[in-house]
Protein backbone atom coordinates (compact mmCIF):
# COMPACT_ATOMS: atom_id res chain seq x y z
CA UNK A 1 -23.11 -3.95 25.64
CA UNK A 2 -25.00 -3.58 22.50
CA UNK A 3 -25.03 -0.37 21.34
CA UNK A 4 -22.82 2.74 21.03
CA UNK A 5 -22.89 4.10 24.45
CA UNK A 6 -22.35 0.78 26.06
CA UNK A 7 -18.94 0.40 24.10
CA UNK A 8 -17.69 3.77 25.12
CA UNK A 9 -18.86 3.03 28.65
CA UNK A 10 -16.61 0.45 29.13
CA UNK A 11 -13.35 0.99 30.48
CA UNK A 12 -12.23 -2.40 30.86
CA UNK A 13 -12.96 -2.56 26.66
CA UNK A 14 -10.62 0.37 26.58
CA UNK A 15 -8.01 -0.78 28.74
CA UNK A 16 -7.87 -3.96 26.96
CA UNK A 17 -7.46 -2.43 23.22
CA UNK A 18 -4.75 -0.02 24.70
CA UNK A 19 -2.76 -3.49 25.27
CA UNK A 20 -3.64 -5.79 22.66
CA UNK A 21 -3.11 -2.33 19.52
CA UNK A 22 0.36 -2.35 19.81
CA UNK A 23 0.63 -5.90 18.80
CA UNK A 24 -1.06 -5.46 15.63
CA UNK A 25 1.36 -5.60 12.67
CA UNK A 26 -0.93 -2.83 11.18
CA UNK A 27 -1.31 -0.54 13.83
CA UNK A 28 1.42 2.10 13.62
CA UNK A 29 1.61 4.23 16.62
CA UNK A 30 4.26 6.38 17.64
CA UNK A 31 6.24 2.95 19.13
CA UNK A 32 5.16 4.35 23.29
CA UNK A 33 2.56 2.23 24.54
CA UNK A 34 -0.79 3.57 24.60
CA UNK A 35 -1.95 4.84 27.59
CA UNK A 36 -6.08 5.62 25.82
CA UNK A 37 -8.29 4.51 23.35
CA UNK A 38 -11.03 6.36 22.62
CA UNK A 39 -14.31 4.83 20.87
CA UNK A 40 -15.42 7.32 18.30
CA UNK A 41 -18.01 5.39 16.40
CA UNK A 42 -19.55 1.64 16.24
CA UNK A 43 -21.50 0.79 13.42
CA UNK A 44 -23.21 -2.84 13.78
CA UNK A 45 -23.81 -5.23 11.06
CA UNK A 46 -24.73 -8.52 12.58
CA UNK A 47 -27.06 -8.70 15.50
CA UNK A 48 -28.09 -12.51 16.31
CA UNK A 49 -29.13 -13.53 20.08
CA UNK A 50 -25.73 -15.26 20.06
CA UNK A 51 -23.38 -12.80 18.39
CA UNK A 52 -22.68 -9.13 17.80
CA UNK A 53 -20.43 -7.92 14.69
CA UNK A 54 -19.56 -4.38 14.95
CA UNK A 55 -17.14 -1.94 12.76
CA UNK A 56 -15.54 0.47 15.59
CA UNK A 57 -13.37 3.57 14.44
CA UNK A 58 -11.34 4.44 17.69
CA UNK A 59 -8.98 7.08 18.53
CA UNK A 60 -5.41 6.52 20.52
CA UNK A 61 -2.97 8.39 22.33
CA UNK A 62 0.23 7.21 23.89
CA UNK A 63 1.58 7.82 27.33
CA UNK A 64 3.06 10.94 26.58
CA UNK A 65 0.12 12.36 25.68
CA UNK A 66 0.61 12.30 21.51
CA UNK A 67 -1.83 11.33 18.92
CA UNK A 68 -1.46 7.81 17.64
CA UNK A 69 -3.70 7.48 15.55
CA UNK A 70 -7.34 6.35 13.97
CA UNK A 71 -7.95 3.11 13.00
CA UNK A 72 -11.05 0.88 12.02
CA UNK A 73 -11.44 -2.58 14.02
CA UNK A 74 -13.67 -5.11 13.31
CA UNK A 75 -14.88 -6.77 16.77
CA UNK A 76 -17.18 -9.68 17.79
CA UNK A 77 -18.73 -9.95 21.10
CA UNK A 78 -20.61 -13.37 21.80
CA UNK A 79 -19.48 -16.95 21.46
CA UNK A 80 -17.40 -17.11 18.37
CA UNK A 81 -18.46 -18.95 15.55
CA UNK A 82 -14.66 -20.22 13.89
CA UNK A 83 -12.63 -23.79 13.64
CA UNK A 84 -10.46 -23.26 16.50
CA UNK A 85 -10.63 -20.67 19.38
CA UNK A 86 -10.45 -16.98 18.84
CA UNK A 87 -8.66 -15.26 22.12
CA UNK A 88 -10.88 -12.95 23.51
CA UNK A 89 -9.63 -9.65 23.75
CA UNK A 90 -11.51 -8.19 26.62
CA UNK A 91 -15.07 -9.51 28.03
CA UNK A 92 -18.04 -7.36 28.58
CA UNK A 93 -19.52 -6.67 31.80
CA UNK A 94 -21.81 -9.54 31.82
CA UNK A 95 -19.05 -11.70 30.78
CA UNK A 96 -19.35 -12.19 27.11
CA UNK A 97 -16.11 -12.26 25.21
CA UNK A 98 -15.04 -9.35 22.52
CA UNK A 99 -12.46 -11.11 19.61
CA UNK A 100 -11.19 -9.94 16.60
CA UNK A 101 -13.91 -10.86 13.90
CA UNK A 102 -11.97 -11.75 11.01
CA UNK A 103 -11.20 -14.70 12.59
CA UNK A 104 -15.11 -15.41 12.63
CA UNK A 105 -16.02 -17.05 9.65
CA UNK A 106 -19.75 -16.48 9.95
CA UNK A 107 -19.26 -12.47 10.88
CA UNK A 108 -16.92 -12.11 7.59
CA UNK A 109 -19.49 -13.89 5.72
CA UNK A 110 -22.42 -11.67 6.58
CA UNK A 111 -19.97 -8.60 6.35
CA UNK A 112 -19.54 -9.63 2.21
CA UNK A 113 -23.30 -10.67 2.08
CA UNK A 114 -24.07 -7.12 3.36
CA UNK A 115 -21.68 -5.32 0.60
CA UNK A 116 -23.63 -8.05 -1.87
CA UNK A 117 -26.86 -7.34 -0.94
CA UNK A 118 -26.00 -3.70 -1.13
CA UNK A 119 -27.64 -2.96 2.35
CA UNK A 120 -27.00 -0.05 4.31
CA UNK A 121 -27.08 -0.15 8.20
CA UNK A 122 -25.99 2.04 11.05
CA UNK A 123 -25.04 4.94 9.40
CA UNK A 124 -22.59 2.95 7.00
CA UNK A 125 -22.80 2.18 3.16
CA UNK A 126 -22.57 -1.47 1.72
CA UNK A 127 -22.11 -0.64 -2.11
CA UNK A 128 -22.26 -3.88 -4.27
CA UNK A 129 -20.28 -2.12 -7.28
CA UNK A 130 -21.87 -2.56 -10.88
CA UNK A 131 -22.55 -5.43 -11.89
CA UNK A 132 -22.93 -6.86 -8.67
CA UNK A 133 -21.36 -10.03 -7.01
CA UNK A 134 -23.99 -13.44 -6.83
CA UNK A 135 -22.58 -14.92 -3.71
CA UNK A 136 -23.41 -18.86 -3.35
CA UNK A 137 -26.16 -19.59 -0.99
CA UNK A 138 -23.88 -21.89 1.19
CA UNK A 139 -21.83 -20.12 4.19
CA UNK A 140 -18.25 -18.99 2.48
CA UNK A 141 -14.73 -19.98 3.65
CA UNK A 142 -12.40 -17.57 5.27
CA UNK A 143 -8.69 -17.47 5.49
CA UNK A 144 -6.31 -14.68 5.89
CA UNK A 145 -4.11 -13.44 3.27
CA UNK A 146 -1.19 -14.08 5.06
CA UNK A 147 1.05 -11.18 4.33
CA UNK A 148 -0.69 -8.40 7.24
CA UNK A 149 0.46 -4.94 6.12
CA UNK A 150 -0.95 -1.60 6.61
CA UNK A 151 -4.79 -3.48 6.19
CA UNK A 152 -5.73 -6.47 6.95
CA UNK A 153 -7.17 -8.98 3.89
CA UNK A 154 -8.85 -12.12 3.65
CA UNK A 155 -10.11 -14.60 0.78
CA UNK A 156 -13.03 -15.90 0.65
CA UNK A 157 -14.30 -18.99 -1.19
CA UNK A 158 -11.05 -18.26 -2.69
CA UNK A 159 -12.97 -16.33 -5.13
CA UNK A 160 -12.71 -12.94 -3.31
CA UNK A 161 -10.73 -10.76 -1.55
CA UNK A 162 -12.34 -8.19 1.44
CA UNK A 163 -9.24 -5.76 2.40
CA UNK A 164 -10.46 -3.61 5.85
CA UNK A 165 -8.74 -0.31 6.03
CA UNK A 166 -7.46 0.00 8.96
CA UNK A 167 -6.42 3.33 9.12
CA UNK A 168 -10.00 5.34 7.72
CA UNK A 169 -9.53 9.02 6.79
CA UNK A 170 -12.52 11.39 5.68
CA UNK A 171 -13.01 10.96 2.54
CA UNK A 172 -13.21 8.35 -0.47
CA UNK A 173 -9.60 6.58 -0.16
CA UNK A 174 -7.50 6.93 -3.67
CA UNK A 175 -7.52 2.89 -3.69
CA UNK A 176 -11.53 3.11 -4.60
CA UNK A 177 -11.36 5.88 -6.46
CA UNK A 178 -8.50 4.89 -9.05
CA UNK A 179 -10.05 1.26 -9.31
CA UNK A 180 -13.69 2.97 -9.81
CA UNK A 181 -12.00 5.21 -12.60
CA UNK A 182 -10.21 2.23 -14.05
CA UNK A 183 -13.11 0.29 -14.39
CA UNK A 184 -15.32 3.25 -15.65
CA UNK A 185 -12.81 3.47 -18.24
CA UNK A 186 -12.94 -0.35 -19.65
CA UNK A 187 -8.67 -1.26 -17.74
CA UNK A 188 -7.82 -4.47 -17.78
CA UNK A 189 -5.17 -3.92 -15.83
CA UNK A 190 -6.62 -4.10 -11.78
CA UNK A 191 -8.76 -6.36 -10.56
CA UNK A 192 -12.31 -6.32 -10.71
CA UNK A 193 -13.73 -4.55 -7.77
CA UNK A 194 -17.05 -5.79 -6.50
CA UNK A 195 -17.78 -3.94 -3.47
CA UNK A 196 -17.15 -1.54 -1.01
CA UNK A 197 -18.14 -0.05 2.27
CA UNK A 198 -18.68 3.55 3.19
CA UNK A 199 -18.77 5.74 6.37
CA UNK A 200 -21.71 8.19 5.47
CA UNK A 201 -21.19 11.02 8.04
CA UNK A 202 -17.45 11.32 6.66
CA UNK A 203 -17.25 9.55 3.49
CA UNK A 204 -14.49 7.15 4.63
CA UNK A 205 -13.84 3.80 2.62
CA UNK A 206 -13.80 0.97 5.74
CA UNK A 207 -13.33 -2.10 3.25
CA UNK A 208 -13.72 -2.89 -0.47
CA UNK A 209 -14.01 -6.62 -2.33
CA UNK A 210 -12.44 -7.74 -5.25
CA UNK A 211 -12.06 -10.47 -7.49
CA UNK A 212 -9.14 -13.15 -5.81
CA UNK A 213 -6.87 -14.40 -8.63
CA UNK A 214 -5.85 -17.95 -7.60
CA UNK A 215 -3.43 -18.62 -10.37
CA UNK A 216 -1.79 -14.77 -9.94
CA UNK A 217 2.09 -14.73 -8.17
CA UNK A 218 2.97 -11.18 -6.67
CA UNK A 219 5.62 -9.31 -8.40
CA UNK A 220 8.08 -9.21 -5.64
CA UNK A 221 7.94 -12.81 -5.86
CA UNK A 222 8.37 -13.22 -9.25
CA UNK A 223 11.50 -11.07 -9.51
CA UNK A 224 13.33 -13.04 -6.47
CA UNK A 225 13.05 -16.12 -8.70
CA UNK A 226 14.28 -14.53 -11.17
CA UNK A 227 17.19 -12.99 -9.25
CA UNK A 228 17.52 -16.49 -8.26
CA UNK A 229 18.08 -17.98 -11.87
CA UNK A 230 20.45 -15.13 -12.51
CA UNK A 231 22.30 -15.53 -9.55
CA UNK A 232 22.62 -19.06 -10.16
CA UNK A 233 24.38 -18.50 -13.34
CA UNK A 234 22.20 -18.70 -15.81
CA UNK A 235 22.60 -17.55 -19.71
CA UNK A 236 19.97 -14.70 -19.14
CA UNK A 237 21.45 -11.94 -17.25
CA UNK A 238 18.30 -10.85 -16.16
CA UNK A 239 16.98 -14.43 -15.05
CA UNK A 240 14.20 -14.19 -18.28
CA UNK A 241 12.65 -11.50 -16.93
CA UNK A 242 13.27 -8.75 -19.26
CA UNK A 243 10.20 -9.53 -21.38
CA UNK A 244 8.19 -9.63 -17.70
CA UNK A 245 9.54 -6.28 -16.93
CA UNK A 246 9.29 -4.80 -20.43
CA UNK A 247 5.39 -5.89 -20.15
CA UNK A 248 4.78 -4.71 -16.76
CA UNK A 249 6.55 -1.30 -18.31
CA UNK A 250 4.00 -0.98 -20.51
CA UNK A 251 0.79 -1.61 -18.15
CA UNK A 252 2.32 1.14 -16.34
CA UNK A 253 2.26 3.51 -18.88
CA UNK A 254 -1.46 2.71 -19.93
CA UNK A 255 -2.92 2.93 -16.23
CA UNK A 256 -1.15 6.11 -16.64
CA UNK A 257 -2.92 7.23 -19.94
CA UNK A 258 -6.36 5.80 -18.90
CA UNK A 259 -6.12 8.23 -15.26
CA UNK A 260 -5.05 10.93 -17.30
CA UNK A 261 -7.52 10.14 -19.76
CA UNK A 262 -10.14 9.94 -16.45
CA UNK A 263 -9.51 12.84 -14.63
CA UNK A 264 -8.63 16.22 -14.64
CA UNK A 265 -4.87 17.44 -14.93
CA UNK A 266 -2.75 20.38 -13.49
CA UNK A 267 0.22 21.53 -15.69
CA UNK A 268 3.38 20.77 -13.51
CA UNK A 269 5.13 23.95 -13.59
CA UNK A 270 7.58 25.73 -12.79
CA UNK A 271 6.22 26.71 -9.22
CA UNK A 272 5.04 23.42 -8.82
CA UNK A 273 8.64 21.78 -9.78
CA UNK A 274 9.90 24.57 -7.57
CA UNK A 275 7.95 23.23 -4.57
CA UNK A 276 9.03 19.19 -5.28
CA UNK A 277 12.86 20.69 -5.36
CA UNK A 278 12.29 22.24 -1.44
CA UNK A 279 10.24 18.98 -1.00
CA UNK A 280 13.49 16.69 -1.86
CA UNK A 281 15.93 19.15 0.06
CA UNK A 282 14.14 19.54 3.18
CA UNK A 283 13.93 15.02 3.37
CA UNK A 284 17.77 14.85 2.69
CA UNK A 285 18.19 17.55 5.25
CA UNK A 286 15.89 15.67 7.75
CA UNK A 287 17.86 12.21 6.63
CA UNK A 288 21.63 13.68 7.32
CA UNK A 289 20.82 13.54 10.69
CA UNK A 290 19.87 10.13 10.78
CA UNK A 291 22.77 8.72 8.19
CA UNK A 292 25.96 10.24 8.35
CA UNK A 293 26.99 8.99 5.26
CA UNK A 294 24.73 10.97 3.33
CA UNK A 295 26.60 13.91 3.83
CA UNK A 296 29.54 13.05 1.94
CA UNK A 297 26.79 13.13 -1.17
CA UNK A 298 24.67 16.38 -0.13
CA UNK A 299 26.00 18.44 -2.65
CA UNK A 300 25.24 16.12 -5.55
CA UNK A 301 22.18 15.73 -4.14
CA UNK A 302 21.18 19.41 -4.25
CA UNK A 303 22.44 19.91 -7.71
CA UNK A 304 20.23 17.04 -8.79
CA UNK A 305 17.38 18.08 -6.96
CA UNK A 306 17.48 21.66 -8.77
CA UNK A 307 18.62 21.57 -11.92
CA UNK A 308 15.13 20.40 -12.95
CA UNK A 309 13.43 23.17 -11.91
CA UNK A 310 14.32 25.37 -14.39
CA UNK A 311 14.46 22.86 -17.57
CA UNK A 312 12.58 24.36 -20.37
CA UNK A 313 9.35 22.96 -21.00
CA UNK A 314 8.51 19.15 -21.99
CA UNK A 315 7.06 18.02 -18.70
CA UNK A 316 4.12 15.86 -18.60
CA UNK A 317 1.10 17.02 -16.64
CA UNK A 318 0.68 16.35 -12.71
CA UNK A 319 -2.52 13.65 -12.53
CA UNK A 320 -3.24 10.91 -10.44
CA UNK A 321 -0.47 8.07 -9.97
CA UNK A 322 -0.56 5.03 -7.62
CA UNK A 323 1.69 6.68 -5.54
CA UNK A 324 3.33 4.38 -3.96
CA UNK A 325 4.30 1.59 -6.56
CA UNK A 326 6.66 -1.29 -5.94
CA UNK A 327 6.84 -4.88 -7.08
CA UNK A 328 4.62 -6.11 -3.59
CA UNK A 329 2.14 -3.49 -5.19
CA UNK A 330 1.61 -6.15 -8.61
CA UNK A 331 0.32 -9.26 -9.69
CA UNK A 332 1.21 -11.69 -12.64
CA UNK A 333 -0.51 -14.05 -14.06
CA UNK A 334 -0.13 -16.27 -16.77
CA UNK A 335 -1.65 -13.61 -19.33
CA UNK A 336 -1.42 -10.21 -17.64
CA UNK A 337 0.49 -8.17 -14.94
CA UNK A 338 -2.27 -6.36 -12.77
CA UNK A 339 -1.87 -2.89 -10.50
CA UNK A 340 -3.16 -3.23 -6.38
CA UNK A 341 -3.56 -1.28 -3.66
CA UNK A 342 -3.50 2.55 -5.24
CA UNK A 343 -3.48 3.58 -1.44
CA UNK A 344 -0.41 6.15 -1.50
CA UNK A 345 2.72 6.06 0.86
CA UNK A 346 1.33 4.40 3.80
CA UNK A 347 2.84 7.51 6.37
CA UNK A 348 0.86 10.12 4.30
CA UNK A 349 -1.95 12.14 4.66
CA UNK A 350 -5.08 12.05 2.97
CA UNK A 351 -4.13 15.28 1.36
CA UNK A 352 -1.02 13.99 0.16
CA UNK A 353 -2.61 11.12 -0.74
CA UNK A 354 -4.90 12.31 -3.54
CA UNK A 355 -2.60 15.01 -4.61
CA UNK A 356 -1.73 15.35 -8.21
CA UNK A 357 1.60 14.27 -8.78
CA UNK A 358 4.06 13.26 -12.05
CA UNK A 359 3.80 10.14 -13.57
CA UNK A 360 7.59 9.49 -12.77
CA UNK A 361 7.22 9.33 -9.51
CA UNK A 362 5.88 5.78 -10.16
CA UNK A 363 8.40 5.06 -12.23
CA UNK A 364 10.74 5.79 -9.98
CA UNK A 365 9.45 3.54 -7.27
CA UNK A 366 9.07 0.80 -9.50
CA UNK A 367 12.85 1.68 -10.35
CA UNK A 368 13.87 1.39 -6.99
CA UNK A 369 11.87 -1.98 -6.17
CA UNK A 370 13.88 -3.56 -8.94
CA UNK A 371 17.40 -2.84 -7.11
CA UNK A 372 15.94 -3.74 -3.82
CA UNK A 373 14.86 -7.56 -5.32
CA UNK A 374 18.17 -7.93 -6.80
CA UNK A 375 20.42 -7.22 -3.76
CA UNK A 376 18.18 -7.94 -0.46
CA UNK A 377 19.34 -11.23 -0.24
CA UNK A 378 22.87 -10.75 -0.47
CA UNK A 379 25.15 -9.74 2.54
CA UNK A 380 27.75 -6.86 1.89
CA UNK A 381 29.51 -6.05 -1.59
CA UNK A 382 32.67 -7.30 0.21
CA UNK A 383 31.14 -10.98 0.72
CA UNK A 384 30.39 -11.78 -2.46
CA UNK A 385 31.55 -9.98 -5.29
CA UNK A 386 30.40 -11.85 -8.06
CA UNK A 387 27.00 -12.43 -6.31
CA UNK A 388 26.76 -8.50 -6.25
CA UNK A 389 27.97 -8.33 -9.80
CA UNK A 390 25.20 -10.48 -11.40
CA UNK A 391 22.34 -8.82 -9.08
CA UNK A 392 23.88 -5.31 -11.28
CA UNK A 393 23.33 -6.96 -14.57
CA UNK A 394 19.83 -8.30 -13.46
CA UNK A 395 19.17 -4.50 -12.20
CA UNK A 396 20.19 -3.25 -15.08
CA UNK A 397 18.66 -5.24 -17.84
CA UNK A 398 15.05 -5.54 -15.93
CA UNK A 399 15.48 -1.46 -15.56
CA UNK A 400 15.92 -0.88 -19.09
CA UNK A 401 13.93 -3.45 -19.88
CA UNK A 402 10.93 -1.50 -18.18
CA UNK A 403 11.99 2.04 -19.14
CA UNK A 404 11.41 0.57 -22.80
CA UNK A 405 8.27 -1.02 -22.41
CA UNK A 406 7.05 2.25 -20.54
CA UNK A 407 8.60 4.16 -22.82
CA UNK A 408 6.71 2.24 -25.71
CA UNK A 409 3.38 2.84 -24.84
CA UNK A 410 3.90 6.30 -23.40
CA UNK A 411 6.20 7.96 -25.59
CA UNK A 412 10.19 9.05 -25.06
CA UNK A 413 11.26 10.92 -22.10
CA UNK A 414 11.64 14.44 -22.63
CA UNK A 415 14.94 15.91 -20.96
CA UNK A 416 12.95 17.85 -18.60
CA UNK A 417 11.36 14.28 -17.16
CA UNK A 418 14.55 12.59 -18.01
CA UNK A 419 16.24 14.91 -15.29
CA UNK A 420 12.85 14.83 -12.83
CA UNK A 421 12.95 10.53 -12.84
CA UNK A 422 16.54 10.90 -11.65
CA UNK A 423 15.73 13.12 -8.90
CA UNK A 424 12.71 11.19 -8.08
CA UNK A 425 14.91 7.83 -8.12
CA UNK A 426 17.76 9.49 -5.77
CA UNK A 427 15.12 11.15 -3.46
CA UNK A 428 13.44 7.47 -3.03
CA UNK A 429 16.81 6.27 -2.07
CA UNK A 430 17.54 8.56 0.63
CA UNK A 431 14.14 8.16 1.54
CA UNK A 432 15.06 4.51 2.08
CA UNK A 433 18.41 4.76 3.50
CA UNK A 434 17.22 7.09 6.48
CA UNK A 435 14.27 3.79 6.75
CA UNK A 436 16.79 0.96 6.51
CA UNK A 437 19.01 3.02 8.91
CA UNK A 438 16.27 3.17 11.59
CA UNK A 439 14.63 -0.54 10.92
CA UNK A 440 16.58 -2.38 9.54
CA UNK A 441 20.50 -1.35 9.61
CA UNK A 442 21.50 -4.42 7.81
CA UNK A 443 20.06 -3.36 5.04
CA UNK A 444 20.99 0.36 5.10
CA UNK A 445 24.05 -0.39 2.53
CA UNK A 446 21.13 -1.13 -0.39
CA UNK A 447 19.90 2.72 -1.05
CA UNK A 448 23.37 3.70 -0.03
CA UNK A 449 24.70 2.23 -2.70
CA UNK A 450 22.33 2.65 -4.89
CA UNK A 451 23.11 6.51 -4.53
CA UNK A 452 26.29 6.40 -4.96
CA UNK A 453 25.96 4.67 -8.40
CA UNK A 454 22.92 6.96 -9.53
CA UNK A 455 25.62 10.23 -9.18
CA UNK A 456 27.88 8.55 -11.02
């Protein structure tokens, strides 16, 4: 079971990922088991007499016959080379098992020292990105980032960072093309990217490798400490983040300039504003369904999603954004905040993906995060009134505190994008609600309320 037609041979191998997919934290699906998994591709990049590492692309449906998706595995077959034992996840005809590599420290390690060495094999791409990474000769420690989203990431030498896309689209993904544009163009605000690997036949981006930051704390992280000093009654309303959030403003605003700086523009207008107002409609028409009590607000919602439209001029060009920005999406360090992951909504399409959009759509999301680190670890308003009245003044002074900063760097708001952040920042909510509503129903009261305060 060593090369491509062996893998797609075996049915047991099939059988066996059909099971153990579902109970991937990254693998999405349609929530049906899967009743086939298709191998598309294998592309090998370790071949020893003991050990086989392949990349495998593979193709599910569930068991009513819908698409569930692509996604990119990285699989071992042989005796596994790692601390403790790695669960096999199927074993090959003549008995050898097939695990999940990442947990092989000796498979990752060749994986980087392929991207380092800036081999190509098997059809794929190992790009060591200028100026190169100088790996140390001894083997590298492995560990897993911990927090599995919709990739999968480990460290290495805690130096590094490999992040495997697990769901590979044709095409360049946005997250290697906004980092290679932002490092073109001299940003110090993402980390530096070392490597990547490429699917030739359809351009996809399988993995990329980055500079780890130790000593760097992830935004969500640092705002629920913050929250926490606020909440616990500190002088600060805002916990002393404001300055945090007025810098982080800022960075915004110049990853902004430098992509619009980068790359070509499209004027957003009115057609295109047009199209976002249907957009916004058509997801609070979908959401009413779902959350009753957004019909109590549908009319205020359509006003808001309009009167944009037809607000004379002022607006900002569509370019590329990060598309899908949130406080998990940041780092902070001691001396900087840093941008990750410019990947896009993780349900979208590669079209939608790389699509041009405004720049306050990222505002907006960042917007949103703020509220949602201020009042996720708080029960009802009803429990705790005070509690809920100091997460408002955090909210509110960490929001204005990044509007300015923004704001700053990027120049005032023109009424036009004044009006087209609101609707962004109410359409995000319902977004949200209908998501809380259908995940996580505890939570549903957080955009809710959110909404009602933002038609005030």
């Amino acid at each position: 079971m060593t090369g491509e037609n062996a893998w797609q041979r075996d049915p047991a191998l099939r059988r066996a990922l059909a099971r153990w997919l579902p109970e991937q934290r990254w693998f999405d699906g349609t929530g049906r088991p899967l009743a086939s998994v298709a191998v598309l591709r294998v592309h090998a990049f370790h071949r020893t007499a003991a050990r086989l590492g392949v990349l495998a692309v593979v193709a599910t449906r569930d068991v009513s016959g819908a698409d569930a998706g692509r996604c990119l595995l990285v699989l071992g077959v042989g005796a596994p080379h790692a601390p403790s034992p790695v669960p096999p996840l199927a074993r090959t005809r003549d008995g050898r098992p097939v695990y999940g590599a990442l947990a092989d420290a000796e498979l990752v390690d060749a994986l980087v020292r392929r991207i380092a060495g800036h081999r190509p094999a098997d059809g794929v791409r190992y790009v060591a990105e200028p100026p190169g990474v100088a790996l140390p000769a001894a083997p590298l420690t492995v560990r897993p980032l911990g927090a599995e989203q919709s990739n999968t990431s480990v460290v290495l030498d805690e130096r590094y960072i490999l992040k495997i896309f697990r769901r590979p689209t044709e095409g360049a993904s946005p997250d290697l093309v906004l980092h290679r544009l932002l490092r073109d163009a001299g940003s110090p605000h993402v980390p530096q990217l070392l490597g990547a690997i490429e699917e030739e036949g359809t351009g996809a981006t399988l993995a990329t490798l980055q500079t780890f930051l130790p000593d760097a704390e992830d935004g969500w992280s640092a705002a629920l400490d913050s929250v926490r000093g606020s909440l616990g009654g500190g002088p600060d309303p805002a916990g002393g983040f404001t300055g945090a959030a007025r810098r982080l403003g800022g960075v915004l605003a110049d990853v902004h300039g430098t992509l619009a700086a980068a790359h070509e523009n499209t004027p957003l207008g009115d057609g295109d504003c047009r199209q976002l107002s249907e957009l916004f409609r058509e997801r609070l028409s979908h959401a009413v369904g779902a959350v009753p009590q957004l019909a109590a607000y549908t009319d205020q919602l359509h006003s808001v999603f309009t009167e944009f439209v037809s607000l004379p001029g002022g607006r900002r060009p569509a370019q590329l954004t990060h598309g899908d920005l949130h406080l998990g999406q940041t780092l902070r360090t001691p001396r900087r905040w840093l941008l990750l992951d410019f990947e896009g909504e993780p349900q979208a399409g590669h079209e939608e993906r790389i699509r041009l959009h405004s720049p306050m759509r990222d505002v907006a999301g960042m917007l949103r995060s703020f509220d949602y680190a201020a009042h996720h670890g708080l029960g009802s308003p009803d429990e705790d009134p005070a509690g809920h009245a100091a997460a408002e003044r955090w909210v509110r002074c960490s929001q204005d505190a990044f509007l300015a900063g923004y704001t700053a760097v990027a120049g005032p708001r023109t009424p036009a994008e004044s009006r087209l952040l609101r609707a962004y920042v109410l359409d995000k909510a319902v977004y949200e609600a209908l998501y809380e509503t259908r995940h996580r129903p505890s939570w549903a009261w957080i955009p809710l309320r959110s909404l009602v305060r933002g038609l005030r």
